[in-house]
Each structure stands twice: as C-alpha cells, then as structure tokens.
Protein backbone atom coordinates (compact mmCIF):
# COMPACT_ATOMS: atom_id res chain seq x y z
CA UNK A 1 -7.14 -35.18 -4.27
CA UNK A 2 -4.45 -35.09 -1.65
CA UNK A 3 -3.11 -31.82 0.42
CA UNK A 4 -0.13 -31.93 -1.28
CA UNK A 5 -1.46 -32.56 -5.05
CA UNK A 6 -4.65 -29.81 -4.14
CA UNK A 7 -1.35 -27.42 -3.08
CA UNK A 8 0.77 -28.15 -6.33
CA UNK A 9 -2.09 -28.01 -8.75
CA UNK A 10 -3.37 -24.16 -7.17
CA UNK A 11 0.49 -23.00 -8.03
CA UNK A 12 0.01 -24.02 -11.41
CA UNK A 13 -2.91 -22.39 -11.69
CA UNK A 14 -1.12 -19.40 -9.86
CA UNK A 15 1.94 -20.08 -12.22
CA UNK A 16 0.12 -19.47 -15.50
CA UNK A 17 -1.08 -16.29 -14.37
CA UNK A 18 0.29 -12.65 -15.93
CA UNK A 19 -0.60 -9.76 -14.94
CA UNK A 20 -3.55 -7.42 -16.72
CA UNK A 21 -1.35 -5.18 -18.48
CA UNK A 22 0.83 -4.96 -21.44
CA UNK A 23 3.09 -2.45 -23.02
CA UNK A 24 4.32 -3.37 -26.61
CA UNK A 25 7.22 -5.66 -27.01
CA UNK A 26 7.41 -6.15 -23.00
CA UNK A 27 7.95 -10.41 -24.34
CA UNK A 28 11.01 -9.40 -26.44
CA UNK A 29 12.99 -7.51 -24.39
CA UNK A 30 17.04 -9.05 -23.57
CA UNK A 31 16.69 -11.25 -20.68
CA UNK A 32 20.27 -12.20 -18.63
CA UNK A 33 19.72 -15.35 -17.07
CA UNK A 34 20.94 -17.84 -15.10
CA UNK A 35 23.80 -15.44 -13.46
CA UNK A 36 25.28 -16.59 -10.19
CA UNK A 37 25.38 -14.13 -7.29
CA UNK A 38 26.00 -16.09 -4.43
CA UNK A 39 27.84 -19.86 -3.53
CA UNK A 40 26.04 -22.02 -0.66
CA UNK A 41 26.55 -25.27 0.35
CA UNK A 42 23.52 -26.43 -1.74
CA UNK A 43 24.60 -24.88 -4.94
CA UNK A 44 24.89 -21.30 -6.35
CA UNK A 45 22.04 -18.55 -6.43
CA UNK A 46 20.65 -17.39 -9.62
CA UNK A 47 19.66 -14.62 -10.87
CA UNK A 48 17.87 -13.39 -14.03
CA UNK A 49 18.15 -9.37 -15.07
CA UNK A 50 15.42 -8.57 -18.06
CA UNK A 51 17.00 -5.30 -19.79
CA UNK A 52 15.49 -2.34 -21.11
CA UNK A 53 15.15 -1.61 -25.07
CA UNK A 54 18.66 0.53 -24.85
CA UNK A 55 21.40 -1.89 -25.58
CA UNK A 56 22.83 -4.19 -22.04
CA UNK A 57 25.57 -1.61 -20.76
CA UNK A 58 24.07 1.91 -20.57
CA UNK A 59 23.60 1.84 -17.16
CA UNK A 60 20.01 1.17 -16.39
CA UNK A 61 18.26 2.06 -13.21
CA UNK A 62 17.35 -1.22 -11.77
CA UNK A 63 14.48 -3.00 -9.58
CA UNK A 64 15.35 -5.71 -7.81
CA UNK A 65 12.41 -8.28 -6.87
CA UNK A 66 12.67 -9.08 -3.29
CA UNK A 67 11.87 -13.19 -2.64
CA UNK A 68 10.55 -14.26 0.49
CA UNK A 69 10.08 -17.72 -0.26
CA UNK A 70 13.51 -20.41 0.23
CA UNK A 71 13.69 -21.13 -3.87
CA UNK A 72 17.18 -22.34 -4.35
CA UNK A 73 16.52 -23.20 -7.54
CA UNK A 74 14.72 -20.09 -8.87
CA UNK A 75 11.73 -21.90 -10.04
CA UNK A 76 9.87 -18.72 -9.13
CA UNK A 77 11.35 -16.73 -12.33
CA UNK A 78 9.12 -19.37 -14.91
CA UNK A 79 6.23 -17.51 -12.38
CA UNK A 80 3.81 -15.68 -15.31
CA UNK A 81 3.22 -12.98 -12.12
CA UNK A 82 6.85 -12.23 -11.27
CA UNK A 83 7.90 -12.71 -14.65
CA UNK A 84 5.16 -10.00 -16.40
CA UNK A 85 5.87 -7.72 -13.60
CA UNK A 86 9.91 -8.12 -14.64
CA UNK A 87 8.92 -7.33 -18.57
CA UNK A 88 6.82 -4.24 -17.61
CA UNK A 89 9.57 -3.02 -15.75
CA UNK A 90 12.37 -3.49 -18.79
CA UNK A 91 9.26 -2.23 -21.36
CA UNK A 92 8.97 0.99 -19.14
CA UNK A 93 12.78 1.60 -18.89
CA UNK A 94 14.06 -0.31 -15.99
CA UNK A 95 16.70 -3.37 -15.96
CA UNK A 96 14.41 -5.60 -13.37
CA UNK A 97 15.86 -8.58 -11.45
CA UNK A 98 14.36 -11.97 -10.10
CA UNK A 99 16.60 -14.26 -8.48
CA UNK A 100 16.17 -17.01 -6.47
CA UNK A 101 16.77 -17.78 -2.60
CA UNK A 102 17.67 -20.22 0.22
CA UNK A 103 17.96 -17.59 2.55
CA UNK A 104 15.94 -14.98 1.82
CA UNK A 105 16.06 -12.40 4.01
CA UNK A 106 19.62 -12.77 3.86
CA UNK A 107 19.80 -13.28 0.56
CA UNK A 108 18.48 -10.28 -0.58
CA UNK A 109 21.44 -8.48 0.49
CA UNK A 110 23.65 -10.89 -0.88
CA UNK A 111 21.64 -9.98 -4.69
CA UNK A 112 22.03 -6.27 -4.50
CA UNK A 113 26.23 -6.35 -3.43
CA UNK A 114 26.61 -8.85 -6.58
CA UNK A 115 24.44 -6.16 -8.40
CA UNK A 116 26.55 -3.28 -7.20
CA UNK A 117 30.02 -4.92 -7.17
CA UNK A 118 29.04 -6.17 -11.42
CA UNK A 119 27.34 -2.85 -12.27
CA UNK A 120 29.46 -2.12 -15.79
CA UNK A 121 29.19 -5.79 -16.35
CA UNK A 122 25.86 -6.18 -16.05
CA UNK A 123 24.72 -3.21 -17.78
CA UNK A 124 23.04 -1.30 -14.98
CA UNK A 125 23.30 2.04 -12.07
CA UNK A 126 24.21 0.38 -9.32
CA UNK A 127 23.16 4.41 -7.61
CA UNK A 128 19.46 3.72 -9.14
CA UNK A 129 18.11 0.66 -7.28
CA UNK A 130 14.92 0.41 -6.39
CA UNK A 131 12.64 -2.47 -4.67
CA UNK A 132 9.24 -3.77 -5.92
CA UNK A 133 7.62 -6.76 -4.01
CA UNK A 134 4.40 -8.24 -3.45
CA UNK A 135 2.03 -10.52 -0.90
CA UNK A 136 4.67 -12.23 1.46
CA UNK A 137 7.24 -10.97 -0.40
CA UNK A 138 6.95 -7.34 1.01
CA UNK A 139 8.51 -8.71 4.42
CA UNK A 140 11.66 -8.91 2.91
CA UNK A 141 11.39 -5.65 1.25
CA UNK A 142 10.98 -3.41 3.93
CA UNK A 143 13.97 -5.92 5.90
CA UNK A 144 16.35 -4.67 3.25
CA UNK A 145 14.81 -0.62 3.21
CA UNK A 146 16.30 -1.12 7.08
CA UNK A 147 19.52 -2.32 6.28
CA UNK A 148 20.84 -1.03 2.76
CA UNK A 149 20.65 3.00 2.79
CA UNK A 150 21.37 3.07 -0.75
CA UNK A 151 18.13 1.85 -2.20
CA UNK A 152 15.96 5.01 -3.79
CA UNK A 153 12.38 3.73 -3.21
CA UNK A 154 10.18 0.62 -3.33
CA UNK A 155 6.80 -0.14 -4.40
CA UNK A 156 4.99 -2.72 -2.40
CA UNK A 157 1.69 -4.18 -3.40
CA UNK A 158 -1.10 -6.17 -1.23
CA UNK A 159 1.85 -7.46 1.07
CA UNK A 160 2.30 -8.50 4.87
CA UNK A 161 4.66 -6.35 6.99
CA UNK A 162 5.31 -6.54 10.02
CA UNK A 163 3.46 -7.18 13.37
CA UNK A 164 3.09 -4.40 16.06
CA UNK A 165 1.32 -3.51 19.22
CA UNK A 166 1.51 -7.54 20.48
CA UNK A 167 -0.10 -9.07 17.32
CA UNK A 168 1.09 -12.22 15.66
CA UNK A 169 -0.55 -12.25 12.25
CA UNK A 170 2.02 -11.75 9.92
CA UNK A 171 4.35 -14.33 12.31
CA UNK A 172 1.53 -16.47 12.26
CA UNK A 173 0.41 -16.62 8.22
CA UNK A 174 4.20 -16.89 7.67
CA UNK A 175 4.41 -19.96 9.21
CA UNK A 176 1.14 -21.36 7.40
CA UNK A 177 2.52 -20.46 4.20
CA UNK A 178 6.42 -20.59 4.45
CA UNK A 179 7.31 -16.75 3.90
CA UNK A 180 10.17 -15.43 5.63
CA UNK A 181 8.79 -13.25 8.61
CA UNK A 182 11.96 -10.74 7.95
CA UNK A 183 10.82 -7.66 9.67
CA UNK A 184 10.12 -10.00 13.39
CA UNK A 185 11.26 -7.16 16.26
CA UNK A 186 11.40 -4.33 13.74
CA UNK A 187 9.02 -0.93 13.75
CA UNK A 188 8.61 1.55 11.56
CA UNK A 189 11.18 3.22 13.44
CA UNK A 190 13.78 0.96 11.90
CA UNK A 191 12.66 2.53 8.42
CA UNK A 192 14.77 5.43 6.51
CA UNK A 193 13.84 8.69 6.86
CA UNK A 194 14.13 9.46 3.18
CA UNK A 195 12.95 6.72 0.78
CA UNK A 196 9.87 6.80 -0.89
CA UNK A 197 7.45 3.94 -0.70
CA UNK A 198 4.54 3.56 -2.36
CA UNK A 199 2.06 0.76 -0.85
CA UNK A 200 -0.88 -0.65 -2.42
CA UNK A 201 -3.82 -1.62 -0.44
CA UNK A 202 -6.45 -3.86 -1.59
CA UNK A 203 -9.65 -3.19 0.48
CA UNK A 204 -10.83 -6.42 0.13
CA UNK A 205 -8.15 -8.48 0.88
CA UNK A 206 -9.07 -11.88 1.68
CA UNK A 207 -5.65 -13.09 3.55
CA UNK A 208 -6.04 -13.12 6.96
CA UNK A 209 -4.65 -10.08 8.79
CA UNK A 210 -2.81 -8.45 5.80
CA UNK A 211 -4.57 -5.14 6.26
CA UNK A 212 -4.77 -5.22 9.60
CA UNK A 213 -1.04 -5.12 9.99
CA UNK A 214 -0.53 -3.38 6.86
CA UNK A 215 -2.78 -0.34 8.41
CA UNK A 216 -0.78 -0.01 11.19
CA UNK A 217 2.28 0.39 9.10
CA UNK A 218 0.97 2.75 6.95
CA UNK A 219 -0.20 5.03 10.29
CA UNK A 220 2.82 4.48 12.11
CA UNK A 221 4.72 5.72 8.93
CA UNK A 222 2.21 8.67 8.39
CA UNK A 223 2.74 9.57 12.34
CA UNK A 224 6.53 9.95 11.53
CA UNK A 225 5.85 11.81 8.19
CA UNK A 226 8.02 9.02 6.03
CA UNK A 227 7.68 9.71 1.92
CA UNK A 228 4.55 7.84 1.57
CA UNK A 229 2.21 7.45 -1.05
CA UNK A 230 -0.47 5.25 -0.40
CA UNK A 231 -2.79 3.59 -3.59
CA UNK A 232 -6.32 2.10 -2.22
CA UNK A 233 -8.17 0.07 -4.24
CA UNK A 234 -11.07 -0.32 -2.58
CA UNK A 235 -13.22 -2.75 -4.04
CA UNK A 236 -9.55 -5.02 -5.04
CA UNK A 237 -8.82 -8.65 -3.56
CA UNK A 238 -5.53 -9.77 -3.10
CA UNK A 239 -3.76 -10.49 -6.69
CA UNK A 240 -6.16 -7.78 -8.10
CA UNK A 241 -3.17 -7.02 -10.96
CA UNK A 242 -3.34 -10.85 -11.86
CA UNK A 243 -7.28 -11.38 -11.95
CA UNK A 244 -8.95 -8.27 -12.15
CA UNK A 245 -8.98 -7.29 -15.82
CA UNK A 246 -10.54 -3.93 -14.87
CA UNK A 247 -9.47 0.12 -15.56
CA UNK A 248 -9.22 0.43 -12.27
CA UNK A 249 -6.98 -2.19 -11.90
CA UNK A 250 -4.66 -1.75 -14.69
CA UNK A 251 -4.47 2.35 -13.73
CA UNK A 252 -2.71 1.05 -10.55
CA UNK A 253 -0.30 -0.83 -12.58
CA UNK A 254 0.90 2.06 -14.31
CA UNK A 255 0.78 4.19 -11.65
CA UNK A 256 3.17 1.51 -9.85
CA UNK A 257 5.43 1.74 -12.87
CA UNK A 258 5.34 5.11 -12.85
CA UNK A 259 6.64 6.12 -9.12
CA UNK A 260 9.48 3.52 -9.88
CA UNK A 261 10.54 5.29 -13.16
CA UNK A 262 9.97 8.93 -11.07
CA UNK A 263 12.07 8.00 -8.25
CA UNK A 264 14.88 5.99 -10.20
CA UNK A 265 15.44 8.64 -12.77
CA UNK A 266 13.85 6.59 -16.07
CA UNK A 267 11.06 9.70 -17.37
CA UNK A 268 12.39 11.29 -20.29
C-alpha cells in the first residue's frame, strides 16, 4: 500500500469514529446545514449549526468548532468525531457549529462575525459563544481567544498550542501534518485576562511534543493566574474520548459539557 492510500485509508478509519458517549436523542436533533458564511475565490464557506431540542430561534448559547485544517469543502462535518461532539453539544443545550475552512486561522473569525451579524436568523446568542477544539485544532482556538474579546470560554482537549522558550514542536508537527500553526509569535501574554478555559491533558499522549508545549502553557497561564481549570487524565492517549470506552473517560466528557453549559449560561 502506497503513502498516500496508507494516509486515506487511516482517515477512514478515523472518520467512522464517535465519541464514547451518548445522551438520548443527541442523532435527532435539527441540524442547519450547508449555510454560507464567507465568499473566496475558490467558492463559498460552509457552515453547519446542530440546534438544541428548543425550537431554531430562542436564542441558544452557541459553540463554535474551531478548524485548523484548509477544508474548503467541509468534508470534516461527515467526521463521526466532530460530528458526535456537535450532537452532544445540541443534546446538552447548546446550538454547536462546524464549518469548513481555506483559511483557517483567518477563517475562524470570518465564522463567528457571520454568526453574530445572523444571530435572530439563525436562532442563536450571539453574547453566549463559546469555543471547543481538539488535537491541532486547539491552535486556532486560542488564535481567536487573542483576537475576539467577546468569546465566554473554551474547552480544549489533547491539543497543540503554541511553542515557547525557543522550541519548535508545535511549528514543526504542523508542518508534518498540515495544521495551521496559528498562535506562531504569540505567549500566553497575548491571552484574555478573563475567559475561562478548561484544557484536557492526556498523560499519555503519544504525539510528539503535545504535552511538552501544552505544559508550558498551562504554567505560564497558572503564573499569570488566568481562569483555568485543568482535567488530567493520566493514564489517556491522545483521542481517549474516541477509543477509550472507559468511566474515566466518558466522566471527562461530561465534565467538558458541563463547563461549556456553566460558562455559556445553558444549566437550568
């Protein structure tokens, strides 16, 4: 088997994949799709928004799904990871959003204005946005916690950050695996003051510097007393919500679902 067939034939694999929780009815929930937010010279952006059990139009808090990956076509939203993650988040209260990128860590940006500019239309609170990302994907999370002071938390699971101190493995892995390295010359300086972010750690990660860098994040951001909450699953690899069918592992998973309904105002 070739590179390229051996590559294609994993992301099926990875494709078919959901993660170890359910909550009843998450597969039956009003899903938006195919809504363009943004015109490029290639085409326009889509974007997906999977709805709550209240009726489209009551003003949902919302969790966007940061993409890291170029995806102009938004194959990533027939993704059994991203799109289980999306249906926990409408089951649990939450309008969640997948969309699709050829720029992403511009894109991102471009995703929540059409969010907050269509609000009514679309059925959500454009002043109850949160961010949830994972793996590579985080990169572009924390990019937009820099640059959109609106956004009321963000849960970020198993993901690469941001290199500090002189090291170049997040830059590095980026390259190897085509993720946007979105937070290149930023600190944890360039973070808000007042968003909380929840991070989970898998202790044994087996991606290449992940916790390394992801460590020195989560000290930097302890040093400067940021709203943290940090989850560590000690004995987790990476994708532990996808293949570890374990208590442990699906207690993180609601504890991820619960700091985003906390923090964007879904309890009750």
């Amino acid at each position: 088997m070739s590179d390229q067939a051996d590559r294609e034939a994993k992301l099926r694999a990875i494709a078919k994949k959901k993660v170890v929780y359910t909550l009843p009815g998450m597969e039956a929930l009003e899903v938006r799709r195919d809504i363009a937010y943004r015109s490029t010279a290639g085409g326009e952006l889509l974007m997906d928004v999977y709805y709550p059990t209240a009726a489209a139009g009551s003003g949902a808090p919302v969790v966007v799904c940061p993409l890291a990956y170029p995806d102009p076509e938004a194959r990533v939203r027939m993704y059994g990871p991203v799109t289980s993650w999306a249906q926990l988040m409408a089951a649990s209260g939450m309008a969640a959003v997948l969309y699709g990128a050829s720029a992403p860590a511009e894109d991102v940006h471009a995703a929540l204005h059409h969010l907050r500019t269509n609000a009514g239309p679309l059925g959500i609170d454009a002043g109850r946005m949160g961010i949830f990302a994972a793996s590579g994907n985080v990169t572009v999370a924390l990019s937009a916690l820099m640059r959109d002071a609106q956004l009321k938390c963000a849960a970020l699971l198993c993901g690469y950050t941001m290199d500090l101190d002189g090291s170049t493995a997040v830059a590095d892995t980026s390259k190897q695996f085509g993720f946007a390295d979105a937070c290149a010359g930023k600190s944890v300086d360039d973070l808000p003051d007042d968003v909380p972010m929840l991070f989970v750690r898998a202790g044994r990660d087996q991606f290449p510097g992940l916790n390394h860098a992801l460590d020195k994040v989560i000290a930097r951001a302890l040093a400067r007393n940021l709203p943290l909450t940090l989850v560590n699953h000690g004995t987790g690899t990476h994708g532990f919500d996808l293949d570890e069918d374990s208590e442990p592992s699906r207690g993180i998973i609601r504890h991820v679902l619960a700091f985003l309904r906390l923090h964007l105002g879904a309890l009750g």
